[in-house]
Protein backbone atom coordinates (compact mmCIF):
# COMPACT_ATOMS: atom_id res chain seq x y z
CA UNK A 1 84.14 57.14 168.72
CA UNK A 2 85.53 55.29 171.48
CA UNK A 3 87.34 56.63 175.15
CA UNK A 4 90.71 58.30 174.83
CA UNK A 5 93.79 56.41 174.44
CA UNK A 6 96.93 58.25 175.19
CA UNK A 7 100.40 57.11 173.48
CA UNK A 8 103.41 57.95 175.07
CA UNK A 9 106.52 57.59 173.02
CA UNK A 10 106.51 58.61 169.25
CA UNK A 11 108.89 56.06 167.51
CA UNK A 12 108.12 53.23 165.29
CA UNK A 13 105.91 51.39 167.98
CA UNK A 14 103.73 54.60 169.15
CA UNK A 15 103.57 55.85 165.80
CA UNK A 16 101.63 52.44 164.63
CA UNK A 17 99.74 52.00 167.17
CA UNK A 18 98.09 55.39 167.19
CA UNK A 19 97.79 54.74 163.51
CA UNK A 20 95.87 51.24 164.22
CA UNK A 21 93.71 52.77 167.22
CA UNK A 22 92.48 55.82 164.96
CA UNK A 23 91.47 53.88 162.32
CA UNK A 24 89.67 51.45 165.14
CA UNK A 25 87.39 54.42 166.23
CA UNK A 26 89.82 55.91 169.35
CA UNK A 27 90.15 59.75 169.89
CA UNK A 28 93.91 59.01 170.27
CA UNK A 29 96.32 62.24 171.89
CA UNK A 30 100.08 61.61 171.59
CA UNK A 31 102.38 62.39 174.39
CA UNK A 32 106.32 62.65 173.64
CA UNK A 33 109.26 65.57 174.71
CA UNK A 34 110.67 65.60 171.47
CA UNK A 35 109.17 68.40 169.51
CA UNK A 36 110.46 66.88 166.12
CA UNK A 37 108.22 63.45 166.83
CA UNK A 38 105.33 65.77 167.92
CA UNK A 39 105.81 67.92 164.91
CA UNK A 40 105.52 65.00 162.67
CA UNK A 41 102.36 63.77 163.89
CA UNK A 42 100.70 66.85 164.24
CA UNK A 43 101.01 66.90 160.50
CA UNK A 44 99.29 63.95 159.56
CA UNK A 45 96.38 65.23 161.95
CA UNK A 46 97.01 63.69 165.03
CA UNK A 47 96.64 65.42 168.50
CA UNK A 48 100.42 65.55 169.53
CA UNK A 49 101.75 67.33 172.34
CA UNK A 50 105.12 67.96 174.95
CA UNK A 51 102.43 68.64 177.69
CA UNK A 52 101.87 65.73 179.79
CA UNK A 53 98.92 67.39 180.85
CA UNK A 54 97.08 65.37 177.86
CA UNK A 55 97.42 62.03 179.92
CA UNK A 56 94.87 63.31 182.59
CA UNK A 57 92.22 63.13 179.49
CA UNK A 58 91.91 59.72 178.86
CA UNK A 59 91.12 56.37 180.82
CA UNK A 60 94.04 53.62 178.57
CA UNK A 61 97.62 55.33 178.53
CA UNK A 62 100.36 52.84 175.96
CA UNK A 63 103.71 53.61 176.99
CA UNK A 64 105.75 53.08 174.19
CA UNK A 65 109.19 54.30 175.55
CA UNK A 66 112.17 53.18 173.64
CA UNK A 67 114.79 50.39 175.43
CA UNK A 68 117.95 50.57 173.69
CA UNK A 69 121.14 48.31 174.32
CA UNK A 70 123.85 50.28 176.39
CA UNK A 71 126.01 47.00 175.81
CA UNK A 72 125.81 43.17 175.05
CA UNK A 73 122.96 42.37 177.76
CA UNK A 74 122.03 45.68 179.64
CA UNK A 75 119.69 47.92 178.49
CA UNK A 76 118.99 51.74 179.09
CA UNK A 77 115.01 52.23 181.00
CA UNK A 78 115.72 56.03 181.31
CA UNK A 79 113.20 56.71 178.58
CA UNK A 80 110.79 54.15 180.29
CA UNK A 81 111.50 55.55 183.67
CA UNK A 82 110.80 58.90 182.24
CA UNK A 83 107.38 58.11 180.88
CA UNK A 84 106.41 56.29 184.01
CA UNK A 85 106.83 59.39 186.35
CA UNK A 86 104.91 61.40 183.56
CA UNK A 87 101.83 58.99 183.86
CA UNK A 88 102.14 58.81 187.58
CA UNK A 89 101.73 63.03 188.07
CA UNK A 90 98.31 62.49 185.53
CA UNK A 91 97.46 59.15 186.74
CA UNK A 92 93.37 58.90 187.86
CA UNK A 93 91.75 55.99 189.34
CA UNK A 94 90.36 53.23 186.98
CA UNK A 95 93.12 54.15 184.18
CA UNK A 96 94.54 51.23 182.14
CA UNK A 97 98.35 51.87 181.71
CA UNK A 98 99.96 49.46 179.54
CA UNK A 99 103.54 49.30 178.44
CA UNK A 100 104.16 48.04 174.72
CA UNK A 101 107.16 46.67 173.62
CA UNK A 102 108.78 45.80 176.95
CA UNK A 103 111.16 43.35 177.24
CA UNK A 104 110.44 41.32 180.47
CA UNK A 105 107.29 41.60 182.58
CA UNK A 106 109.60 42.32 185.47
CA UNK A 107 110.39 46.17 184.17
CA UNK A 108 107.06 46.76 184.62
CA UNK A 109 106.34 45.03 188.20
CA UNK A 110 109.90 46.20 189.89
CA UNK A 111 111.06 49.16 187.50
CA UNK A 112 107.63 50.92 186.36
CA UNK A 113 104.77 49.95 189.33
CA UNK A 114 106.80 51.82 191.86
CA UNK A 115 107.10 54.90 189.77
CA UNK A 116 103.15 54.92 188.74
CA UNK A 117 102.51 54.40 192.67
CA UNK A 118 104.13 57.79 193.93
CA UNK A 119 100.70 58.71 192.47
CA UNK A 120 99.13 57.46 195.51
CA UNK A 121 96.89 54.75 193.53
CA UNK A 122 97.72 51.25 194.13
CA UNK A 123 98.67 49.04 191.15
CA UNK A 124 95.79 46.12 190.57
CA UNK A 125 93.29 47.88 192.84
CA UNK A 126 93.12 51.76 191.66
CA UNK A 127 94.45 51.34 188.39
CA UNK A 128 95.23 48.31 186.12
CA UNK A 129 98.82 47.57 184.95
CA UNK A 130 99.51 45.10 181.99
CA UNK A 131 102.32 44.78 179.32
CA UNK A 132 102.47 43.87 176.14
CA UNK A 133 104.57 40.82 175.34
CA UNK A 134 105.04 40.63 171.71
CA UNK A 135 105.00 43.47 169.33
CA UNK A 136 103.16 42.53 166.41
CA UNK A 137 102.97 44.61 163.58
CA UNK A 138 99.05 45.37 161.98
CA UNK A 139 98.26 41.85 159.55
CA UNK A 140 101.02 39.90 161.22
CA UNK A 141 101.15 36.11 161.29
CA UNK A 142 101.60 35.77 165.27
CA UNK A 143 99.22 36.43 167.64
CA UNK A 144 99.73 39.25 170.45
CA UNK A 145 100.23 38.50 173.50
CA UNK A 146 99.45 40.75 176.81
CA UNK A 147 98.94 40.11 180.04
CA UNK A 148 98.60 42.09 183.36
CA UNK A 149 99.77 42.71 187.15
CA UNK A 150 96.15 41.16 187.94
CA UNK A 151 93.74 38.68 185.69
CA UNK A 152 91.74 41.86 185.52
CA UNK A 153 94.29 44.23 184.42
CA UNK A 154 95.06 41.15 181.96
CA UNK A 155 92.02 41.22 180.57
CA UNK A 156 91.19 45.01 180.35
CA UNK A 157 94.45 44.86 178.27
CA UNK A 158 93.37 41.67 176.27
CA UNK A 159 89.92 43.67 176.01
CA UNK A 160 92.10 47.23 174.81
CA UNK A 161 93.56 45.36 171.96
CA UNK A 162 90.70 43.32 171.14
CA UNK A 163 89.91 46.66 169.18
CA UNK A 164 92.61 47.13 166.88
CA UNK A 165 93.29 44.72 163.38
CA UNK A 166 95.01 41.84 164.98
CA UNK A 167 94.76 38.40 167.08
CA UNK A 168 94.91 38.84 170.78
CA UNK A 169 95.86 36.18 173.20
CA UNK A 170 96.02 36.73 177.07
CA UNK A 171 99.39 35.31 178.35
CA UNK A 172 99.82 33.87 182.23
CA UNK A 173 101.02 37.00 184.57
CA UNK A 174 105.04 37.10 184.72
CA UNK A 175 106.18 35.97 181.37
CA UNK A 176 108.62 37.72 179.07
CA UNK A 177 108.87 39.13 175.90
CA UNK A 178 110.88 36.13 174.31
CA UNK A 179 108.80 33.90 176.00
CA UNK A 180 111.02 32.65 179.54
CA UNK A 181 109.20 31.52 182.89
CA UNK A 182 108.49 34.46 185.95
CA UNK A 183 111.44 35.32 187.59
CA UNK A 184 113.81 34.63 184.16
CA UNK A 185 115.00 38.22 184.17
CA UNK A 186 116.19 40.78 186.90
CA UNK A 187 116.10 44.49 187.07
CA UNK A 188 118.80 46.20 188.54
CA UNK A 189 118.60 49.30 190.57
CA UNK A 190 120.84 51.54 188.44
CA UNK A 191 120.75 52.84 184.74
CA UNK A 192 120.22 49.57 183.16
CA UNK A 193 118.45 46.27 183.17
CA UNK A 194 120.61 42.71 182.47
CA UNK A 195 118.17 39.54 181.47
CA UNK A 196 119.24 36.89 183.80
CA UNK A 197 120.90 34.12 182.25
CA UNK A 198 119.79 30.72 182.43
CA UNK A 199 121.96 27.48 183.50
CA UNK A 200 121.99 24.48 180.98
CA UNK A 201 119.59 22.36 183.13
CA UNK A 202 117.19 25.45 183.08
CA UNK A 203 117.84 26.95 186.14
């Protein structure tokens, strides 16, 4: 049996990946407010709850918060933001906290590493901080790519998936999901997030 994982956010993503990490050997505990999601996977056997109390049991947290469109380019973080300030009130020193399914490394440096830091722990230092890049479904053809605040918290990610059923590859610190260059995308400081467009020369 290997250390607790704790998934937060019971849709597709979270559901598979707690899925994948039980079968791998994790004691996995699921973490959502929707009693409906929890409901559902307390009946195929997992360990579901509404009580973010669960996160302060394990040392790797997967936030797996939805991002849905609120137009043609923004898109809503209140369910990430949500999840982030549940993590930070359980948040211990030495905890991995990854977010899957993100859509640009910057969420996570500007949007969610402030939020996880009202905890009093310091990104990189007290805790590690990656994201993944790429979802990629169990037996897919492309490889997964992660990659963290720090080479370590890279690689404690890299080493986190290196567990479950599929190829692993750690990307350079500051990509995005789709694949753009640091800096390609911009979170703003209300509701929503807008990728940042790029010129036709690239810049």
């Amino acid at each position: 049996m290997r250390e607790g994982l704790a998934v937060v956010g019971l849709g597709r993503v979270g559901r598979a990946l707690a899925r994948a990490a039980c079968h791998a050997g994790w004691r996995v505990v699921l973490f959502d407010r929707d009693e409906h999601a929890v409901d559902r996977m307390l009946r195929e056997g997992f360990a579901a709850s509404t009580d973010e109390r669960v996160l302060r049991t394990v040392g790797t947290v997967v936030v797996c918060a939805a991002v849905p469109r609120t137009g043609a380019r923004a898109l809503d973080l209140d369910a990430v933001r949500d999840a982030a300030e549940a993590v930070s009130r359980c948040l211990r020193p030495g905890v991995l906290v990854v977010l899957e399914a993100i859509v640009c490394a910057r969420i996570a440096e500007e949007v969610v590493r402030p939020i996880l830091e009202r905890s009093g722990l310091a990104a990189g230092s007290d805790f590690r901080l990656a994201w993944s890049l790429r979802w990629v479904e169990p037996g897919g053809r492309l490889p997964k790519a992660v990659t963290g605040l720090t080479p370590r918290c890279g690689a404690a990610a890299v080493s986190f998936y290196g567990t479950l059923p599929w190829t692993v590859r750690q990307a350079e610190p500051g990509g995005c999901a789709l694949g753009g260059e640091a800096g390609g995308c911009t979170a703003g400081g209300g509701r929503g997030f807008v990728p940042r467009q790029r010129g036709p020369q690239g810049s």
